[in-house]
Structures are given as C-alpha cells and as structure tokens.
PDB file of N, CA and C in Angstrom:
ATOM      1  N   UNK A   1      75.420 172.277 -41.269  1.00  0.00           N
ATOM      2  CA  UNK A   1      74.254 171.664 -40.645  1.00  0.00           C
ATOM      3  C   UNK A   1      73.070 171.650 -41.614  1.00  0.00           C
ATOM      4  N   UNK A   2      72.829 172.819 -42.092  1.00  0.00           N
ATOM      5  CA  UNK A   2      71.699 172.775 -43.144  1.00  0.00           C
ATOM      6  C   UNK A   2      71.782 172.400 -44.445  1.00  0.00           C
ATOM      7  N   UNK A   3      73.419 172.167 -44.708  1.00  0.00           N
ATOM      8  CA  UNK A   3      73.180 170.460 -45.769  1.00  0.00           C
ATOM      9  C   UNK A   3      73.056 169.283 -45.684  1.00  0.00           C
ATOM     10  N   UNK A   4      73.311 168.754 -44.357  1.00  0.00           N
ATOM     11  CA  UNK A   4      72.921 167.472 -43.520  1.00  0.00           C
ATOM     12  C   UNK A   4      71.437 167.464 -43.629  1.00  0.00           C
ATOM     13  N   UNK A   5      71.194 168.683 -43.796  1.00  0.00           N
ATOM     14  CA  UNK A   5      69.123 168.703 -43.326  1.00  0.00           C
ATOM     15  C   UNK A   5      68.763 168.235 -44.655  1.00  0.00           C
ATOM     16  N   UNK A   6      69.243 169.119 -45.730  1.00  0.00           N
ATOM     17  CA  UNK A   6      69.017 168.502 -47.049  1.00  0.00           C
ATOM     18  C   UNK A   6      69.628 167.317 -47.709  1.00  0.00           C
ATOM     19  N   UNK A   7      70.339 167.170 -47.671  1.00  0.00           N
ATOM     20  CA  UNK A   7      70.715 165.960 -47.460  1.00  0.00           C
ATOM     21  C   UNK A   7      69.736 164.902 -47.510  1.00  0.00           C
ATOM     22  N   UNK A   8      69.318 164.468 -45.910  1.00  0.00           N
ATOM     23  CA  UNK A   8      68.180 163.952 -45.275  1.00  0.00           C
ATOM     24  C   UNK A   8      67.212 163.610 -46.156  1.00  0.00           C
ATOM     25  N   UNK A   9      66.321 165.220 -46.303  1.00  0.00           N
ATOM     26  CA  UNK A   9      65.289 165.528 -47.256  1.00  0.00           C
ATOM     27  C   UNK A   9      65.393 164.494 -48.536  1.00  0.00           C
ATOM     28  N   UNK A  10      66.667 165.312 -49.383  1.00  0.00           N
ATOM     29  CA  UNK A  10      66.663 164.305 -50.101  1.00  0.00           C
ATOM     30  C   UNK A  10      66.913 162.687 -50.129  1.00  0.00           C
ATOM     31  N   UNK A  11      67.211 162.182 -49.246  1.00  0.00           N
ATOM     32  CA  UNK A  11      67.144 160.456 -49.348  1.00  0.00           C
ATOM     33  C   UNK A  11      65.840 159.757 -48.930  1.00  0.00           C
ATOM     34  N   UNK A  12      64.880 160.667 -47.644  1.00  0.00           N
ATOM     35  CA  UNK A  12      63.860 160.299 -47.819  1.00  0.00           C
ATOM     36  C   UNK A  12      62.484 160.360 -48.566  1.00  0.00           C
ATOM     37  N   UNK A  13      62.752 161.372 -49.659  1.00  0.00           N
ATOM     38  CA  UNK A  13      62.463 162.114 -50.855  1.00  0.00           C
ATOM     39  C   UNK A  13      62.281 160.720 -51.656  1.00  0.00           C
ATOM     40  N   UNK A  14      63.922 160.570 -52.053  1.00  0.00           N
ATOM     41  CA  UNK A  14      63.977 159.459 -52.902  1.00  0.00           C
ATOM     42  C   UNK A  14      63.565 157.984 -52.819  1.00  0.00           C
ATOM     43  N   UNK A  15      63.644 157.819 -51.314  1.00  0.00           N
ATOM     44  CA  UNK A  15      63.329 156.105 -51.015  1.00  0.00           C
ATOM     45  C   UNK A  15      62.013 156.222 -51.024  1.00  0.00           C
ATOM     46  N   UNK A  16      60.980 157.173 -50.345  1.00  0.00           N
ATOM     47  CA  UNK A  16      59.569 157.126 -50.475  1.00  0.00           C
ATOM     48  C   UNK A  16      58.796 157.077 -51.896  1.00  0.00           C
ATOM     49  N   UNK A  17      59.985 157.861 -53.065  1.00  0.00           N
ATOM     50  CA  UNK A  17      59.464 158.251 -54.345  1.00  0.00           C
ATOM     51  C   UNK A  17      59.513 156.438 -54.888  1.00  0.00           C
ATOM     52  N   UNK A  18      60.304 155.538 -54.089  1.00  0.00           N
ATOM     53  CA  UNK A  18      60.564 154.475 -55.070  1.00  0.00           C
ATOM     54  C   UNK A  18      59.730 153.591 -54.422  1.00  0.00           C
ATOM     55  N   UNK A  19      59.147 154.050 -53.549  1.00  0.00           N
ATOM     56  CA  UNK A  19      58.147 152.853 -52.897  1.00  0.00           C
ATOM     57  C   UNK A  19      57.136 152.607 -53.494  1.00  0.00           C
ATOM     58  N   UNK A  20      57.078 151.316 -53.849  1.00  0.00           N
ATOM     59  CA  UNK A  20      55.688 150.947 -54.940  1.00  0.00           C
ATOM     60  C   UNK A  20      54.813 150.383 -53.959  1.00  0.00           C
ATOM     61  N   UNK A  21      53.319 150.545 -54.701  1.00  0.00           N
ATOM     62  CA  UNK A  21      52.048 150.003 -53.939  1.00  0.00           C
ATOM     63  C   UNK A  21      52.655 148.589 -54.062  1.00  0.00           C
ATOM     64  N   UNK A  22      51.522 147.483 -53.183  1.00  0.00           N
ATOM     65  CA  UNK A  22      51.967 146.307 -53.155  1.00  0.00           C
ATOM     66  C   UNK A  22      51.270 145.894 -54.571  1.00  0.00           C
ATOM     67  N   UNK A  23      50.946 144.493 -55.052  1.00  0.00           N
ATOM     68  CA  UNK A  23      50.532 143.861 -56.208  1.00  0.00           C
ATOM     69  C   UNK A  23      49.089 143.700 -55.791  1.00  0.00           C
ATOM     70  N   UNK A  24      48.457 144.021 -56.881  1.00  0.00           N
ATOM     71  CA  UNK A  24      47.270 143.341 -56.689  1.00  0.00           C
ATOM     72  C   UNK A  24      47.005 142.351 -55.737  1.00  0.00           C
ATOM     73  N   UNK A  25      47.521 141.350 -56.789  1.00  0.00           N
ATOM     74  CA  UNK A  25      47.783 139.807 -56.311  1.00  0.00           C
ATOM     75  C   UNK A  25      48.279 139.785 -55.226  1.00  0.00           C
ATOM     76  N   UNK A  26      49.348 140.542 -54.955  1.00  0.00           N
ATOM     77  CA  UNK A  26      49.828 140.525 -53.097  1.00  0.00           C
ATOM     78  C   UNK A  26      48.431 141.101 -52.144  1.00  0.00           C
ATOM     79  N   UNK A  27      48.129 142.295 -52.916  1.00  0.00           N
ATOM     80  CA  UNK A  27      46.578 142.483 -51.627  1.00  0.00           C
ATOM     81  C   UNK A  27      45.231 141.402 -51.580  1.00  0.00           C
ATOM     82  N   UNK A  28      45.093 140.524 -52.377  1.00  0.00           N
ATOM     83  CA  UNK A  28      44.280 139.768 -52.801  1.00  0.00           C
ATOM     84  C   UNK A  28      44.301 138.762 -51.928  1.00  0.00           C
ATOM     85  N   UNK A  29      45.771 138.402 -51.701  1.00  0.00           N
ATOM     86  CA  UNK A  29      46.370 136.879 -51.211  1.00  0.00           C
ATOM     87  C   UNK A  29      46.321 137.439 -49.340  1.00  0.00           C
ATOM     88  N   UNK A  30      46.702 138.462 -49.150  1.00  0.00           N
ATOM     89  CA  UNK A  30      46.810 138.814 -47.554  1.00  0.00           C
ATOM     90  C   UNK A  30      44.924 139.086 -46.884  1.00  0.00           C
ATOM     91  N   UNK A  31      44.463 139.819 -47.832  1.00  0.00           N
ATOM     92  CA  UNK A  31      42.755 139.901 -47.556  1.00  0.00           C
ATOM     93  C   UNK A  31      42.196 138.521 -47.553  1.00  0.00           C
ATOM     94  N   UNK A  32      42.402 137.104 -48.530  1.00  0.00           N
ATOM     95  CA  UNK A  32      41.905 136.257 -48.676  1.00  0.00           C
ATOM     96  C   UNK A  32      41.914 135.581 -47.057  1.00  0.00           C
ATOM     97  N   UNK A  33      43.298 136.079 -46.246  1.00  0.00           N
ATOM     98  CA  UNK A  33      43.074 135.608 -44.914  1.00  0.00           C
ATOM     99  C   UNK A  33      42.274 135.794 -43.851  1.00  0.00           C
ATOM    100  N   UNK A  34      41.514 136.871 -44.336  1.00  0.00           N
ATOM    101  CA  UNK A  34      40.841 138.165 -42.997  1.00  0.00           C
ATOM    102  C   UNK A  34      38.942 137.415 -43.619  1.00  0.00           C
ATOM    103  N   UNK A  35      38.966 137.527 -45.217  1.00  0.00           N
ATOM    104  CA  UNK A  35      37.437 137.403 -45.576  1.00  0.00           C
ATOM    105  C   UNK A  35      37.980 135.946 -46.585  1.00  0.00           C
ATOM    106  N   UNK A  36      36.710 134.999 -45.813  1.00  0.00           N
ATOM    107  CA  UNK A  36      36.829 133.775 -46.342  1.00  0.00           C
ATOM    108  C   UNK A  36      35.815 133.662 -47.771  1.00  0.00           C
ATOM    109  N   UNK A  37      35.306 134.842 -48.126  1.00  0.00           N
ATOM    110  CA  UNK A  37      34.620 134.866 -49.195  1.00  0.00           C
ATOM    111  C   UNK A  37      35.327 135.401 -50.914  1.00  0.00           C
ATOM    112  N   UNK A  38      34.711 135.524 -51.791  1.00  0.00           N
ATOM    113  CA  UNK A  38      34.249 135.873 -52.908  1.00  0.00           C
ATOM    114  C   UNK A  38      34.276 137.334 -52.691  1.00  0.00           C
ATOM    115  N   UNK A  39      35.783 138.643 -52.937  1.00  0.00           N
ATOM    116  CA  UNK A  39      35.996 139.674 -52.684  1.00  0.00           C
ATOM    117  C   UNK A  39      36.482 140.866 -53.980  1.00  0.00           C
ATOM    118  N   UNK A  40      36.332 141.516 -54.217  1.00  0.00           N
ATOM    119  CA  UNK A  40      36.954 142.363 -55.676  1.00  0.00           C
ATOM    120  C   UNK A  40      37.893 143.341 -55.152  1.00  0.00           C
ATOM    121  N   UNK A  41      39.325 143.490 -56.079  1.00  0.00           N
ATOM    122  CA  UNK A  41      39.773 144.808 -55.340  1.00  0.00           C
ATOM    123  C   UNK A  41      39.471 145.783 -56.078  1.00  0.00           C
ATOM    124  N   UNK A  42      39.330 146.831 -55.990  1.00  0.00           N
ATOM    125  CA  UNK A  42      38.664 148.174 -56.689  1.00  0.00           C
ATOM    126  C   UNK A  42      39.642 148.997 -56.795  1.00  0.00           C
ATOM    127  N   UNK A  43      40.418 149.165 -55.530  1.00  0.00           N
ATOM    128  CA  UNK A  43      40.940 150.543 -55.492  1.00  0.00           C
ATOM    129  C   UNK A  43      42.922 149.967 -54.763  1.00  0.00           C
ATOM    130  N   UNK A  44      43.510 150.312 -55.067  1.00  0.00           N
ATOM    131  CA  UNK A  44      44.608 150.603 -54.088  1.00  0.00           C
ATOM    132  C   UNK A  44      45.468 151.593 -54.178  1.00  0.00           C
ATOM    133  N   UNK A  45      45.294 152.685 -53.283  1.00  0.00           N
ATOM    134  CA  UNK A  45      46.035 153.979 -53.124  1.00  0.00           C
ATOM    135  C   UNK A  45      46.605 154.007 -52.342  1.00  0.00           C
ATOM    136  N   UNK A  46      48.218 154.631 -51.910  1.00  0.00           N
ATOM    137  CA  UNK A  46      49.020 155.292 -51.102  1.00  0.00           C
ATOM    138  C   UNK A  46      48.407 156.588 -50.308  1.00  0.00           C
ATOM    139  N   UNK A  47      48.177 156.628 -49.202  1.00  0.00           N
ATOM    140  CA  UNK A  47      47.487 158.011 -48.655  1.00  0.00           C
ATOM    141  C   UNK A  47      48.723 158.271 -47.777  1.00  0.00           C
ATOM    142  N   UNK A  48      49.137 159.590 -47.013  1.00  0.00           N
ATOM    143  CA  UNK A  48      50.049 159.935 -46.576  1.00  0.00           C
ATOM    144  C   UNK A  48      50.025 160.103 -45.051  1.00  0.00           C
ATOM    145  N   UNK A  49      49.508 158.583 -44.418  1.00  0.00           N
ATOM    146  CA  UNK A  49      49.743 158.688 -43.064  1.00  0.00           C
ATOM    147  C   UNK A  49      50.482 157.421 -42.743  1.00  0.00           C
ATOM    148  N   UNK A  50      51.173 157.626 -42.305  1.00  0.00           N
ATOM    149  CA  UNK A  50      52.067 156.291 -41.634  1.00  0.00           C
ATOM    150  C   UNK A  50      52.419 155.474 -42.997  1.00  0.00           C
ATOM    151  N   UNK A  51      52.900 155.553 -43.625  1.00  0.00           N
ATOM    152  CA  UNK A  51      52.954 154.778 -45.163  1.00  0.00           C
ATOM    153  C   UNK A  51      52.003 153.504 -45.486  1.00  0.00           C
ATOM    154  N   UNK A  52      51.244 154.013 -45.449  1.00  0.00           N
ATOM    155  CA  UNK A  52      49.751 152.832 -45.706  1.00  0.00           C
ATOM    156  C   UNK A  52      49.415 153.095 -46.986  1.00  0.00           C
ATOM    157  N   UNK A  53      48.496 152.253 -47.001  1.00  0.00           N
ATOM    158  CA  UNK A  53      47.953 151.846 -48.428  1.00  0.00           C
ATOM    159  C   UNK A  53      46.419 151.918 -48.194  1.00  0.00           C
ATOM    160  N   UNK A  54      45.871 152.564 -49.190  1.00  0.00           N
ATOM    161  CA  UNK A  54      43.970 152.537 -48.763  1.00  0.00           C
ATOM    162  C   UNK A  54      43.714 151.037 -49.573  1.00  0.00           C
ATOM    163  N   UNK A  55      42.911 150.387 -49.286  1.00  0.00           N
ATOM    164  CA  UNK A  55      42.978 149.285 -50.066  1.00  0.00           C
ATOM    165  C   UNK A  55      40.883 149.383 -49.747  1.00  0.00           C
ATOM    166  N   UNK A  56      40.404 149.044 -51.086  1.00  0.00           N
ATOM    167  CA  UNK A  56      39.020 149.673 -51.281  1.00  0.00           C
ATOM    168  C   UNK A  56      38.646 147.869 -51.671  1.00  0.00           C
ATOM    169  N   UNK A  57      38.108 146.903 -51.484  1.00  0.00           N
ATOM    170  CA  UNK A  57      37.617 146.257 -51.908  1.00  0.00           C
ATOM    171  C   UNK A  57      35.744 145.700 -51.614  1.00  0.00           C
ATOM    172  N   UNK A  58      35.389 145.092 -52.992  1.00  0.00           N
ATOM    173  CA  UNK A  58      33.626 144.800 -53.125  1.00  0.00           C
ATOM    174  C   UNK A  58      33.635 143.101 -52.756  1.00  0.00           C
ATOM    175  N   UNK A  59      32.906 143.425 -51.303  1.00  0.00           N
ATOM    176  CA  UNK A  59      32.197 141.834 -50.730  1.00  0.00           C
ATOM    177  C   UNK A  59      30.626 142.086 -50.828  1.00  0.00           C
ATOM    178  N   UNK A  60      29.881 141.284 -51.596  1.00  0.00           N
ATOM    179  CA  UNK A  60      28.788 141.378 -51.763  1.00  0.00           C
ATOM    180  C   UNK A  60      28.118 142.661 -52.445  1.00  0.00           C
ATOM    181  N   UNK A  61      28.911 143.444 -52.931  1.00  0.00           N
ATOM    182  CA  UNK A  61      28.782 144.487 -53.231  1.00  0.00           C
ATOM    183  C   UNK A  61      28.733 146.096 -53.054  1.00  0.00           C
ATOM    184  N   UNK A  62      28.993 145.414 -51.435  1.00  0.00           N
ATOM    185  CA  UNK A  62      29.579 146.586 -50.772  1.00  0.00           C
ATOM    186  C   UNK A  62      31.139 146.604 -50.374  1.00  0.00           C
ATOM    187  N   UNK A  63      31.235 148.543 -50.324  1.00  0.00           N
ATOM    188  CA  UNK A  63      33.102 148.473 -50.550  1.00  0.00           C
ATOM    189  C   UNK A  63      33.141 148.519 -48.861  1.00  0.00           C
ATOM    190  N   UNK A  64      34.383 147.725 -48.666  1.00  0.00           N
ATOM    191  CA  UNK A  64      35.057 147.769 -47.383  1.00  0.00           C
ATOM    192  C   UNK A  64      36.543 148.255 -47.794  1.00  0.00           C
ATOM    193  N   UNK A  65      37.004 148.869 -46.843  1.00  0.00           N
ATOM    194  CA  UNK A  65      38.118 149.535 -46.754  1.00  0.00           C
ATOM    195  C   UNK A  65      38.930 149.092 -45.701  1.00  0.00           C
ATOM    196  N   UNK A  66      40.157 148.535 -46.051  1.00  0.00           N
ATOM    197  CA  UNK A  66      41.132 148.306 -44.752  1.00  0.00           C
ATOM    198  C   UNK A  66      42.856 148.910 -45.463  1.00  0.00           C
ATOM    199  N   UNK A  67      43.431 149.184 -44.601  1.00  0.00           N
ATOM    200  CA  UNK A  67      44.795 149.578 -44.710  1.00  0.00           C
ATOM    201  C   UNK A  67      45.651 148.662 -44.649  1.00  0.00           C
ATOM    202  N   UNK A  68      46.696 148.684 -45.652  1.00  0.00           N
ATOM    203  CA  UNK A  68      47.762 147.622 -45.680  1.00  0.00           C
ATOM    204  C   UNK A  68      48.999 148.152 -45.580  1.00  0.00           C
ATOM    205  N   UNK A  69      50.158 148.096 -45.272  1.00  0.00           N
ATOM    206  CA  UNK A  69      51.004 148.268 -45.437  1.00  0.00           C
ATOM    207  C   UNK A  69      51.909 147.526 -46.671  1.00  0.00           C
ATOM    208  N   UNK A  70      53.039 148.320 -47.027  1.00  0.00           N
ATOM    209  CA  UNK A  70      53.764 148.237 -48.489  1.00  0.00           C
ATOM    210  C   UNK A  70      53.969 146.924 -48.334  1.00  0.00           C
ATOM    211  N   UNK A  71      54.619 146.674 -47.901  1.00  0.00           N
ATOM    212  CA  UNK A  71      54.726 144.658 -47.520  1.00  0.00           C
ATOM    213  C   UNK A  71      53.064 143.512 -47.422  1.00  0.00           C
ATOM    214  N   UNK A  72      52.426 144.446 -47.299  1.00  0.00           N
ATOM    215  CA  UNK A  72      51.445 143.465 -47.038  1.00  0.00           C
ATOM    216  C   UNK A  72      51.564 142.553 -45.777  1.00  0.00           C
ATOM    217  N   UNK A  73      52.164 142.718 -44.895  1.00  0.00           N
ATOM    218  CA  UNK A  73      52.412 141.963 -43.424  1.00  0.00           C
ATOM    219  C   UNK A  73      51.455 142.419 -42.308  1.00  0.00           C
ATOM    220  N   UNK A  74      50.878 143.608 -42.782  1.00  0.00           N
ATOM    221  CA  UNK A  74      49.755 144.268 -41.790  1.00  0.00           C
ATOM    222  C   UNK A  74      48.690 144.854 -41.946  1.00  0.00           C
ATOM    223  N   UNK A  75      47.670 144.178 -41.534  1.00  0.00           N
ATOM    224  CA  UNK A  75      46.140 144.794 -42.167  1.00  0.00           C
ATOM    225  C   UNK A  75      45.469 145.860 -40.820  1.00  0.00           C
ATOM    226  N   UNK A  76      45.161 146.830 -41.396  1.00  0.00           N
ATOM    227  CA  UNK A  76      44.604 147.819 -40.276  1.00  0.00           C
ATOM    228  C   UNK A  76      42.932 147.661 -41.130  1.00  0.00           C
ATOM    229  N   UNK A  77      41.906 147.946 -40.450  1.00  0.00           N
ATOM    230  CA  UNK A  77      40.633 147.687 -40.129  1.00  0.00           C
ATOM    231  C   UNK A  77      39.970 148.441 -39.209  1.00  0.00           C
ATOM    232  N   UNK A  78      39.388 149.529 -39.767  1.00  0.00           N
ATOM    233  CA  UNK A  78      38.668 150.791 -38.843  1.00  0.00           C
ATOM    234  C   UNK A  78      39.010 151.848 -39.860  1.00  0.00           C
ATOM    235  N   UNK A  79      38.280 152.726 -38.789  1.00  0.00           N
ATOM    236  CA  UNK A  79      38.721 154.134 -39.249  1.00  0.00           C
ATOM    237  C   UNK A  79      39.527 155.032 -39.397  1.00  0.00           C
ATOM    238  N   UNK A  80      39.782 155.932 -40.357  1.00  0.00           N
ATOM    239  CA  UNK A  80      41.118 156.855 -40.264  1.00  0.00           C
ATOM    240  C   UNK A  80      40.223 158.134 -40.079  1.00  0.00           C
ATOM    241  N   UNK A  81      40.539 159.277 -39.104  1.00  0.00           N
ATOM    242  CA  UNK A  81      40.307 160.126 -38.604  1.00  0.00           C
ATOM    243  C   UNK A  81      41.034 161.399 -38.823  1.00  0.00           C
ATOM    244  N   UNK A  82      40.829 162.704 -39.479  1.00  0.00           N
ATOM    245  CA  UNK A  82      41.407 163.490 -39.703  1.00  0.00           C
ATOM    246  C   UNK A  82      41.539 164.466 -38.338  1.00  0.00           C
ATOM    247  N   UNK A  83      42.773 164.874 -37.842  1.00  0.00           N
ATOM    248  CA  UNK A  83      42.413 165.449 -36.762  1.00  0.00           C
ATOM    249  C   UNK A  83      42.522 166.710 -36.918  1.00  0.00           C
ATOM    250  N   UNK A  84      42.441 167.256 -38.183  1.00  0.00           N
ATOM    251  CA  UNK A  84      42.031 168.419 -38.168  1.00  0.00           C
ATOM    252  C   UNK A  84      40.624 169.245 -38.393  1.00  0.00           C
ATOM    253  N   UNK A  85      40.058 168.713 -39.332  1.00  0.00           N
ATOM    254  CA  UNK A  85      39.214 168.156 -39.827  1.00  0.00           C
ATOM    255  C   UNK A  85      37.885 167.711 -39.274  1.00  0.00           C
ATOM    256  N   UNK A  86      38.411 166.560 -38.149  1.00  0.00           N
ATOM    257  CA  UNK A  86      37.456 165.630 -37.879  1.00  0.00           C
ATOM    258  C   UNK A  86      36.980 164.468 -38.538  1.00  0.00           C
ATOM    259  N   UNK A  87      37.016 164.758 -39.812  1.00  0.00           N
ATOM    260  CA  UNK A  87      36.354 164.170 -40.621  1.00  0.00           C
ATOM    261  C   UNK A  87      36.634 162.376 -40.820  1.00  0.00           C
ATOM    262  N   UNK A  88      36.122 161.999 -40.840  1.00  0.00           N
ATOM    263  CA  UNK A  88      36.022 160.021 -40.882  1.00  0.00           C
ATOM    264  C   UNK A  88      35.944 160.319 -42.818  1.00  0.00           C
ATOM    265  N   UNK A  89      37.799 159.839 -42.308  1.00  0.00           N
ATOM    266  CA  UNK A  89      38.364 159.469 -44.143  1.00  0.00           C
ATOM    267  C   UNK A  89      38.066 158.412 -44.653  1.00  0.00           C
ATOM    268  N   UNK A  90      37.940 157.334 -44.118  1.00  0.00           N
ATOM    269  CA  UNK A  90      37.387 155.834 -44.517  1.00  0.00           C
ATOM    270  C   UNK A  90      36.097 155.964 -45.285  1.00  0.00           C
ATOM    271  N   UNK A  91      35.364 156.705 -43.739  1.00  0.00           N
ATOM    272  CA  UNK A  91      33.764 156.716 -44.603  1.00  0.00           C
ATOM    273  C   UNK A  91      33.815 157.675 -46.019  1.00  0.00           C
ATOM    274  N   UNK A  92      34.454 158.468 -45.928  1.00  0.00           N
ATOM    275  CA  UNK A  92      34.762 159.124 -46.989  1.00  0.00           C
ATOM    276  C   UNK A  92      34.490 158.176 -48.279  1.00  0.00           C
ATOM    277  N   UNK A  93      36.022 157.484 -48.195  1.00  0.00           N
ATOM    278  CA  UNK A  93      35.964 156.446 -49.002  1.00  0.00           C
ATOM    279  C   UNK A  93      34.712 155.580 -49.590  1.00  0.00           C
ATOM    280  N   UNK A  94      34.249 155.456 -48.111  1.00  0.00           N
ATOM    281  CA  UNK A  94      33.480 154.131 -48.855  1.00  0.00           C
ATOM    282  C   UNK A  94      31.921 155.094 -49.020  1.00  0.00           C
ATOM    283  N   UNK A  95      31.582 156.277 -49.183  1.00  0.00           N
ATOM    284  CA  UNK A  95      30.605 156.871 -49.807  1.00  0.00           C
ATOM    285  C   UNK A  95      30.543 156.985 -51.502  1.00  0.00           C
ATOM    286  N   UNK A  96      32.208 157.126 -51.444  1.00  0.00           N
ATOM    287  CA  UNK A  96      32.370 157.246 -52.830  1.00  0.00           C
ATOM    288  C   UNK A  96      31.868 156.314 -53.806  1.00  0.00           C
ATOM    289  N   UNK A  97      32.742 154.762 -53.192  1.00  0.00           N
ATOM    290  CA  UNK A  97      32.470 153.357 -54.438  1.00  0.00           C
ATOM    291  C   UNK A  97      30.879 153.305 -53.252  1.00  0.00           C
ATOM    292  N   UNK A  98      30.045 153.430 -52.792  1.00  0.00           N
ATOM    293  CA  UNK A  98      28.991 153.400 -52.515  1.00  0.00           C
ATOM    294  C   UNK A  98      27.797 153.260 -54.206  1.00  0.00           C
ATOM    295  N   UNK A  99      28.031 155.054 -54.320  1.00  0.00           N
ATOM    296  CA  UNK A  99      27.436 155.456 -55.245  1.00  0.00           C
ATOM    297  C   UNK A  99      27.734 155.161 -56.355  1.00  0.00           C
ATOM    298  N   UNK A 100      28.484 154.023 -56.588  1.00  0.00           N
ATOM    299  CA  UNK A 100      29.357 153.183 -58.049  1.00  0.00           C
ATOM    300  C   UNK A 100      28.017 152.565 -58.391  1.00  0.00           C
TER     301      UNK A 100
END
C-alpha cells in the first residue's frame, strides 16, 4: 500500500515538475480579450494554489493582477486570500510592481 502512495507522489511530482508557465504571447493574446487597451506583461509566476498562474500586468501604469490557468482558457480576476494568514496575496502583489 505504501508503494502505491509513493508511487502516486511520484507521478504527480513529475507531471507538475513538467508543467510549463503559458507563453508570453499566449498570456498577451487571452488578456487582449478582457482589456481592449495598450497592456505590458511584467510578471508571470506559478503560485501553488489550484495550478494558476499569477499573471502581473501594466495598464496605464498601474499593475493589475489576474490568474490564468496553464492553458490559458481561464482568467480569474479578484483576490487571492490566504486563509491562514488572512492576508490579501494579490494586493500583496500589486504593492510590490506599485513601488517599480
């Protein structure tokens, strides 16, 4: 039983290790649908909730933050909430490229 467990471990180990962020150009082309403007991407990181993607981009010069998934088929928009914490991870984020 407890090599079945490892087992496991290891294949979802490995398929997560091979999961690449999406392309630039792929986050560029799925955002271009949401903001009809003139947008920069700054940032795109893997964070470890639900297999999302932080995706950090500059409209007008301020950073907005929305979540994508590896495919790029789904844009999340709001906040991510630590529930341990409390803490508002988004705003997090966007304090950071704030002070850019």
């Amino acid at each position: 039983m407890f090599k079945k467990f490892l087992v496991v471990c290891f294949i979802a180990l490995t398929v997560s290790a091979c999961s690449k962020a999406p392309a630039k150009e792929q986050v560029q082309e799925t955002i271009k649908k949401f903001i009809p403007m003139e947008f920069e991407v700054l940032q795109i990181s893997e964070k470890p909730y639900a297999g999302l993607y932080e995706v950090v981009v500059s409209v007008r010069k301020q950073p907005v933050v929305f979540y994508l998934d590896k495919d790029c088929q789904y844009l999340f928009s709001g906040s991510v909430m630590s529930a341990e914490t409390k803490a508002n991870l988004t705003a997090e984020t966007q304090k950071k490229f704030q002070n850019k």
